[in-house]
C-alpha atoms as a PDB file:
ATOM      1  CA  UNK A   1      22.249  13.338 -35.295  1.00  0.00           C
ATOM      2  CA  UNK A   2      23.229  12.490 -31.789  1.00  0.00           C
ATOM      3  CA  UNK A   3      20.017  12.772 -30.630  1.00  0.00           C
ATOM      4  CA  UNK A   4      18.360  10.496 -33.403  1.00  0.00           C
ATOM      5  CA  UNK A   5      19.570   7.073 -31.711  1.00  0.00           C
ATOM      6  CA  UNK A   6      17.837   7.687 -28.636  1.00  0.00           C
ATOM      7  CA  UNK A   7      14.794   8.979 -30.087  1.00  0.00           C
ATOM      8  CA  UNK A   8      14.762   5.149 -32.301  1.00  0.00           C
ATOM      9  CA  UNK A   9      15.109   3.560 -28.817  1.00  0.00           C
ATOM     10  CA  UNK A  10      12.107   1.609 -27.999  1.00  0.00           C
ATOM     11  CA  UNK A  11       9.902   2.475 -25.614  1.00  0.00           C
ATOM     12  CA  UNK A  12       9.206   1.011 -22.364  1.00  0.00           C
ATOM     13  CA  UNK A  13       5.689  -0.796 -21.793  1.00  0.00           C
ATOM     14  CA  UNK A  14       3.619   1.018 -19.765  1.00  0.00           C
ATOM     15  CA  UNK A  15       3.694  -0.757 -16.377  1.00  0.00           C
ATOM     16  CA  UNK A  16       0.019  -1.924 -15.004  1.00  0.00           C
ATOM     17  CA  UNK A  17      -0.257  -2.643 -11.038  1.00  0.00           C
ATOM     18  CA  UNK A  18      -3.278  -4.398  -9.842  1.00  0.00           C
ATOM     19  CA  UNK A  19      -5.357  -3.101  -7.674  1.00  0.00           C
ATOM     20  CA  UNK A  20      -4.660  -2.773  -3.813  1.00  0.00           C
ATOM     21  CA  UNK A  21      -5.005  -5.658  -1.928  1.00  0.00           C
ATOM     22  CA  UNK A  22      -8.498  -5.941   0.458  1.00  0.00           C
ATOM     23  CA  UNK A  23      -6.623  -5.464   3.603  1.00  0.00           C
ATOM     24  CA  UNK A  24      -5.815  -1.901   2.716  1.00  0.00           C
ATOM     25  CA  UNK A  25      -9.241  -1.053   3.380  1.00  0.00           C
ATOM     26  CA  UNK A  26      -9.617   1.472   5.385  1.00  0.00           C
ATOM     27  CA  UNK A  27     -11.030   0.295   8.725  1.00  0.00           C
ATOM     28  CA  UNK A  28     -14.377   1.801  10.217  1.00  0.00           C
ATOM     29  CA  UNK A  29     -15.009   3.956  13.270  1.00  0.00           C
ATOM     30  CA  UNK A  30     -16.542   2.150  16.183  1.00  0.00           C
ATOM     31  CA  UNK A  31     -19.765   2.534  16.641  1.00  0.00           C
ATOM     32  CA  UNK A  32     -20.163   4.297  19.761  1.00  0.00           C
ATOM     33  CA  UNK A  33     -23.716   5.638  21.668  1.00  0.00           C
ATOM     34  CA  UNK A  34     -24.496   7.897  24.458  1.00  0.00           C
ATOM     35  CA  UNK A  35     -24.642   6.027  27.866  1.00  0.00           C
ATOM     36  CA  UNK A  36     -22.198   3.286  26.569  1.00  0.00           C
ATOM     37  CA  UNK A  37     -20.023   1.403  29.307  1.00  0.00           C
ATOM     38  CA  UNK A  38     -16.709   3.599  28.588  1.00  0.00           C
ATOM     39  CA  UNK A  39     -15.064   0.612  29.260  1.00  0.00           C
ATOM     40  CA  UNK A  40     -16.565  -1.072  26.258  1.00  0.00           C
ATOM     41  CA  UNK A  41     -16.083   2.086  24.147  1.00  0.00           C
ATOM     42  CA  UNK A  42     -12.240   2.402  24.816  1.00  0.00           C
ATOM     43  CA  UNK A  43     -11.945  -0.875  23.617  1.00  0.00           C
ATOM     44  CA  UNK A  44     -13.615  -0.982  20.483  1.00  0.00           C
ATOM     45  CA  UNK A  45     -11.366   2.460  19.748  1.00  0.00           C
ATOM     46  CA  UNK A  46      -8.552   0.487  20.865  1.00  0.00           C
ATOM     47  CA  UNK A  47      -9.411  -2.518  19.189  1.00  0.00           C
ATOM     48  CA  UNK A  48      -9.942  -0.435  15.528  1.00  0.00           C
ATOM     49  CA  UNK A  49      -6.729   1.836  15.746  1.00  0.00           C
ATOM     50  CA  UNK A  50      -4.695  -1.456  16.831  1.00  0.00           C
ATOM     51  CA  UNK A  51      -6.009  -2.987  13.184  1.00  0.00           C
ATOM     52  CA  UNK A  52      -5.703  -0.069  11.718  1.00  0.00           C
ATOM     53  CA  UNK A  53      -2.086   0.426  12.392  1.00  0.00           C
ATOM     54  CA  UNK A  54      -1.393  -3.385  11.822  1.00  0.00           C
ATOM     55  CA  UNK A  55      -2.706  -2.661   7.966  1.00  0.00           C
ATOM     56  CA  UNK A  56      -0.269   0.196   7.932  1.00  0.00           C
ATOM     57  CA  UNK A  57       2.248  -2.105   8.972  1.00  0.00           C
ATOM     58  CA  UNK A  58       1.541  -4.849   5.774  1.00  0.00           C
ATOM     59  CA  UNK A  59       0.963  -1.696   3.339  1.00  0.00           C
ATOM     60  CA  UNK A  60       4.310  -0.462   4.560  1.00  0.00           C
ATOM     61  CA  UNK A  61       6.002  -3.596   3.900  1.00  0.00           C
ATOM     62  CA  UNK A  62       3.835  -4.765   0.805  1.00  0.00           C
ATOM     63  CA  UNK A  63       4.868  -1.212  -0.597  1.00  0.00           C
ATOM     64  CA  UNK A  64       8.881  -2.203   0.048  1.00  0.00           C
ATOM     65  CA  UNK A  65       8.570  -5.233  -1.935  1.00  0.00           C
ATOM     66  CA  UNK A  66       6.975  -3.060  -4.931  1.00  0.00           C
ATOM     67  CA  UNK A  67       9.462  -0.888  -4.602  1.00  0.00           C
ATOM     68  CA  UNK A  68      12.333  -3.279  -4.275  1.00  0.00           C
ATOM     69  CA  UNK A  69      11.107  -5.154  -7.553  1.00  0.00           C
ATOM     70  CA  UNK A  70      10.850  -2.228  -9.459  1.00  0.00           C
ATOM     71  CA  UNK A  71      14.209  -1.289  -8.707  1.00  0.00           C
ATOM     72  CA  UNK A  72      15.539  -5.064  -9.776  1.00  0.00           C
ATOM     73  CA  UNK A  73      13.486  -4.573 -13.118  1.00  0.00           C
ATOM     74  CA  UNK A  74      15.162  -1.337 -13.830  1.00  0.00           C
ATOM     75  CA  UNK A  75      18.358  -2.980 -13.565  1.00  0.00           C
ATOM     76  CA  UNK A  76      17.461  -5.798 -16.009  1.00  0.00           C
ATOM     77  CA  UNK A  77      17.432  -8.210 -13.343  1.00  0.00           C
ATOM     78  CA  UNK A  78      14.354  -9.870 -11.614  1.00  0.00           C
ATOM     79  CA  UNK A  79      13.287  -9.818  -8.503  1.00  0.00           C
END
């Protein structure tokens, strides 16, 4: 019998994210060829992994807020 009032208890809605946002992309490999200045080719490497890791840096943070307002839902309250 104790266990019959939380079985009545209505369920939560499943929850629905969207999709990830386009700047989570992941971001391509520079093209690099045989004979290239190496100049050129360190910074097209450099230039990728610095975008790369900025887009790490907004998922990070764009994760943090999901986070954060799921734990203010959970409380009742909203974000």
């Amino acid at each position: 019998m104790i266990c019959a009032g939380c079985a009545a208890a209505p369920k939560p809605a499943p929850v629905q994210l969207p999709d990830a946002p386009a700047w989570l992309a992941p971001v391509p490999a520079p093209a690099l060829k045989v004979g290239m200045d190496a100049r050129v080719a360190l910074a097209r490497t450099y230039t990728a992994l610095a975008l790369a890791n900025g887009r790490l840096d907004q998922g990070r943070q764009w994760y943090g807020e999901v986070q954060s307002s799921f734990e203010a839902n959970s409380r009742g309250r909203t974000p």
